[in-house]
C-alpha atoms as a PDB file:
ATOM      1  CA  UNK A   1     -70.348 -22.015 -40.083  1.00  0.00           C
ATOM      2  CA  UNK A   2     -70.701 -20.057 -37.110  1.00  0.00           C
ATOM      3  CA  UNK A   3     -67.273 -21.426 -35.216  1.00  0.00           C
ATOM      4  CA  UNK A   4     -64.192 -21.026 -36.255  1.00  0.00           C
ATOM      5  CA  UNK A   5     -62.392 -24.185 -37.205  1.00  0.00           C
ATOM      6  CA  UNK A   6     -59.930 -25.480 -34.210  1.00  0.00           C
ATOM      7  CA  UNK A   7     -57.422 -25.594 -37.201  1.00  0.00           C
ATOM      8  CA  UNK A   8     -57.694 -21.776 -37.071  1.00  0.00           C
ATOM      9  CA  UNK A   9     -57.280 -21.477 -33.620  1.00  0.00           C
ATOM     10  CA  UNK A  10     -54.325 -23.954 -32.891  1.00  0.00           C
ATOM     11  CA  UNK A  11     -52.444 -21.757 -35.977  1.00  0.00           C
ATOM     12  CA  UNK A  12     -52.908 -18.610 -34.170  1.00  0.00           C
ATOM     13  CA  UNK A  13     -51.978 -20.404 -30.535  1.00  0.00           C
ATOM     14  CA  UNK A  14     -48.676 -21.733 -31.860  1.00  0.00           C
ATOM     15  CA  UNK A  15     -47.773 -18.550 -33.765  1.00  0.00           C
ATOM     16  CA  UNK A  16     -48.507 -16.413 -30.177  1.00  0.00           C
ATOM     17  CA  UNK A  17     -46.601 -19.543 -29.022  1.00  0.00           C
ATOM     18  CA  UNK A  18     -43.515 -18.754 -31.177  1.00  0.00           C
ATOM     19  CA  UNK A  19     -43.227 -14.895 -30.998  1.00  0.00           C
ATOM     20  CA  UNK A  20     -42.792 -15.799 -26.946  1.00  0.00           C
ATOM     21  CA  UNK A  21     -40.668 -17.832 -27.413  1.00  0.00           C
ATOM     22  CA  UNK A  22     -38.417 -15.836 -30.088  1.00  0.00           C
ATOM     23  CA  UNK A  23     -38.999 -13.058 -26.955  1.00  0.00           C
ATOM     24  CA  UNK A  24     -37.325 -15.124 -24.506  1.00  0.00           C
ATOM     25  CA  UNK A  25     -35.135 -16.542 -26.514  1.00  0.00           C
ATOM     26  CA  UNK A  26     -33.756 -12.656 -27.202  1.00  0.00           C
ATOM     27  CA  UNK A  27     -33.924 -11.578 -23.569  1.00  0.00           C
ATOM     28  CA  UNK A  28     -31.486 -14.401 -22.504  1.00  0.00           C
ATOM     29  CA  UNK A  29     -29.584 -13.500 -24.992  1.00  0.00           C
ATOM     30  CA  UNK A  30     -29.404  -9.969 -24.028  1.00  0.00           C
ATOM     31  CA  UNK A  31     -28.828 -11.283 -20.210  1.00  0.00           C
ATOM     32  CA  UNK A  32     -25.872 -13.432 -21.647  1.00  0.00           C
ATOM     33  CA  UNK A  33     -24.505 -10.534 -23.555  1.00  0.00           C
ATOM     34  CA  UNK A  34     -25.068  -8.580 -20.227  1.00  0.00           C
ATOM     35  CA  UNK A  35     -22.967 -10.978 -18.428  1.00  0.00           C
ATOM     36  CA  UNK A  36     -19.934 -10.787 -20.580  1.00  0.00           C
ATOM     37  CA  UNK A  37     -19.535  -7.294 -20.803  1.00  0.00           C
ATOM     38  CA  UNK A  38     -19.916  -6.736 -16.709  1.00  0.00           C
ATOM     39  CA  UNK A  39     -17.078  -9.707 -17.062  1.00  0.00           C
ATOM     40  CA  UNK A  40     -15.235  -7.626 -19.745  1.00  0.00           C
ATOM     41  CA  UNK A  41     -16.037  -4.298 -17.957  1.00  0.00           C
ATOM     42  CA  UNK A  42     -14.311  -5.737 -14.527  1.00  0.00           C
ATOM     43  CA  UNK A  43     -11.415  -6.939 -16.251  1.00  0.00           C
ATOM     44  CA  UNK A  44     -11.149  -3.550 -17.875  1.00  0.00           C
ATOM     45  CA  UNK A  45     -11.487  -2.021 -13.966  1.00  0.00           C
ATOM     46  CA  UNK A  46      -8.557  -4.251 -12.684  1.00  0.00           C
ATOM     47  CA  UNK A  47      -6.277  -3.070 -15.422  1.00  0.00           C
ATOM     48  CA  UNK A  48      -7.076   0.682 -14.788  1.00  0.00           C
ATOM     49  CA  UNK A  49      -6.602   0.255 -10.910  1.00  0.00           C
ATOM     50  CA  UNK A  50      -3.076  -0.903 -11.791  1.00  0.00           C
ATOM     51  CA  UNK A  51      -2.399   1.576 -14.234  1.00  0.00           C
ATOM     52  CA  UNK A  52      -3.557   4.183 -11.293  1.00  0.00           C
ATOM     53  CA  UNK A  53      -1.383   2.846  -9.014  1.00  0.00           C
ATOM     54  CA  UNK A  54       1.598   3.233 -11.511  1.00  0.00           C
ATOM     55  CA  UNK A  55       0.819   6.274 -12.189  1.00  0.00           C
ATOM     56  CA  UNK A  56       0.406   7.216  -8.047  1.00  0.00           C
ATOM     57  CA  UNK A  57       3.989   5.465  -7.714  1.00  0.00           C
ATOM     58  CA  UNK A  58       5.341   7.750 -10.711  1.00  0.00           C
ATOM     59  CA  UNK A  59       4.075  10.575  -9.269  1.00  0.00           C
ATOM     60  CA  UNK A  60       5.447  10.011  -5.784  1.00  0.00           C
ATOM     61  CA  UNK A  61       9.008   9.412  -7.295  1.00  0.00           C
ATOM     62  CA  UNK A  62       8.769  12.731  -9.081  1.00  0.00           C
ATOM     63  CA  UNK A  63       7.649  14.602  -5.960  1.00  0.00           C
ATOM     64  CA  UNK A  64      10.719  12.614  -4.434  1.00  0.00           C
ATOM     65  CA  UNK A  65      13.252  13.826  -7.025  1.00  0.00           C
ATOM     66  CA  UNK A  66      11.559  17.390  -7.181  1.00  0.00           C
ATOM     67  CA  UNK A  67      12.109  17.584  -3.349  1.00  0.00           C
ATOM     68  CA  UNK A  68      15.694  16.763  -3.662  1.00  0.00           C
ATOM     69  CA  UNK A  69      16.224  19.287  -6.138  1.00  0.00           C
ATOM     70  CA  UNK A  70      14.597  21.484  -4.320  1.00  0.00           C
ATOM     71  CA  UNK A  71      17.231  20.950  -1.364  1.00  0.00           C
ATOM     72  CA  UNK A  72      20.055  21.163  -3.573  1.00  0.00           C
ATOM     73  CA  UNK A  73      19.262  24.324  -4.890  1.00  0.00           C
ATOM     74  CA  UNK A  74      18.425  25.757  -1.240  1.00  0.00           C
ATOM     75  CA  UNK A  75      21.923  24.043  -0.164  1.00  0.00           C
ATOM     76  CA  UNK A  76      23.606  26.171  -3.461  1.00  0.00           C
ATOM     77  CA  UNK A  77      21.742  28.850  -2.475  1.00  0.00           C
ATOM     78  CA  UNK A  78      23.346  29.006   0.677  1.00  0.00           C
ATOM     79  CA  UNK A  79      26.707  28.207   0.213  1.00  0.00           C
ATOM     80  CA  UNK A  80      27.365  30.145  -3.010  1.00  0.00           C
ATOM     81  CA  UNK A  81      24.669  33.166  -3.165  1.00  0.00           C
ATOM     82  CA  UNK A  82      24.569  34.357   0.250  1.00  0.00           C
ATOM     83  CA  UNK A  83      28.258  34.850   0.233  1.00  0.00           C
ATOM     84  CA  UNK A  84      28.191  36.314  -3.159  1.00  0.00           C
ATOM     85  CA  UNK A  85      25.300  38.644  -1.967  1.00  0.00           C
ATOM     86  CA  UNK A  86      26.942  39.724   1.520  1.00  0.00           C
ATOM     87  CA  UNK A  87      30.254  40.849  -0.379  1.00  0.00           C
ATOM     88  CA  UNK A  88      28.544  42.499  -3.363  1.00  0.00           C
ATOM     89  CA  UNK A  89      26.572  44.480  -0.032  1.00  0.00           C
ATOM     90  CA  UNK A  90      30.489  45.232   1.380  1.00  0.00           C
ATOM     91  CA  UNK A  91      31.167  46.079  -1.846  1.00  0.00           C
ATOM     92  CA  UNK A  92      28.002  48.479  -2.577  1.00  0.00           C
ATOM     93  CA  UNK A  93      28.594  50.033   0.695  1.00  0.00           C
ATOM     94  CA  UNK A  94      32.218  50.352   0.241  1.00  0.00           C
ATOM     95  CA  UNK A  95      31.190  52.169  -3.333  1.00  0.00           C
ATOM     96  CA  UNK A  96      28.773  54.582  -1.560  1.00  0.00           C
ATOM     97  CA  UNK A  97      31.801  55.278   1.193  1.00  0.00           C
ATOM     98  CA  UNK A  98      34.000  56.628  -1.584  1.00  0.00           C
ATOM     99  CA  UNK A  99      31.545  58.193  -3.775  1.00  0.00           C
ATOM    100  CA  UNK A 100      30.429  59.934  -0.531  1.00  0.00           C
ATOM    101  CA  UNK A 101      34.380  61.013   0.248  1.00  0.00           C
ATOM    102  CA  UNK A 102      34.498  61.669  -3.572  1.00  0.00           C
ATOM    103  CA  UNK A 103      31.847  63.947  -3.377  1.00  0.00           C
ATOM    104  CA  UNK A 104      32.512  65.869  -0.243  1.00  0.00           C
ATOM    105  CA  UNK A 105      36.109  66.443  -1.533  1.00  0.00           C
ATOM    106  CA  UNK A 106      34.610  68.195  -4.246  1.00  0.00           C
ATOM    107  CA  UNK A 107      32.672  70.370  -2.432  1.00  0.00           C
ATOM    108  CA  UNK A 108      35.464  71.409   0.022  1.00  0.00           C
ATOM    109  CA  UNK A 109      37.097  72.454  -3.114  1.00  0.00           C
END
């Protein structure tokens, strides 16, 4: 009994056998796996790009609108402050006239 049996050996070959195949089995598995979620992943992609894309044309409407109300209020600020502000000036200088004539008349008496 000095050699193992062949019985012995072709157990142990188709076990070593087995575990490489259970190995490849689970590595194209993992590839397949692999290859659905890169699948899943672009899909994923393509629905983000549009969302950017809303989201750019969103954001260029609201600089739009922003701008025009930004005019609008330079256009009120022009046709109803200035005005306001150069006759509150006449007025403030008018003011200072009299208070000056006030004053003076005061003193001279």
């Amino acid at each position: 009994m000095d050699t193992i049996p062949p019985v012995f050996w072709m157990i142990i070959v188709s076990v070593l056998t087995v575990m490489v195949c259970l190995i490849l089995y689970y590595i194209a598995m993992l590839i397949k796996e692999t290859r659905t979620t890169v699948v899943d992943a672009r899909e994923t992609m393509k629905q983000a790009t549009k969302m950017l894309q809303q989201a750019e044309l969103i954001v260029n409407d609201v600089q739009s609108s922003i701008a025009t109300i930004r005019g609008t209020v330079e256009e009120v600020n022009q046709s109803v402050l200035a005005p306001i502000r150069k006759i509150a000036g006449g007025i403030l200088t008018a003011s200072a006239f009299l208070g000056s004539l006030k004053k003076n008349k005061q003193e001279t008496e």
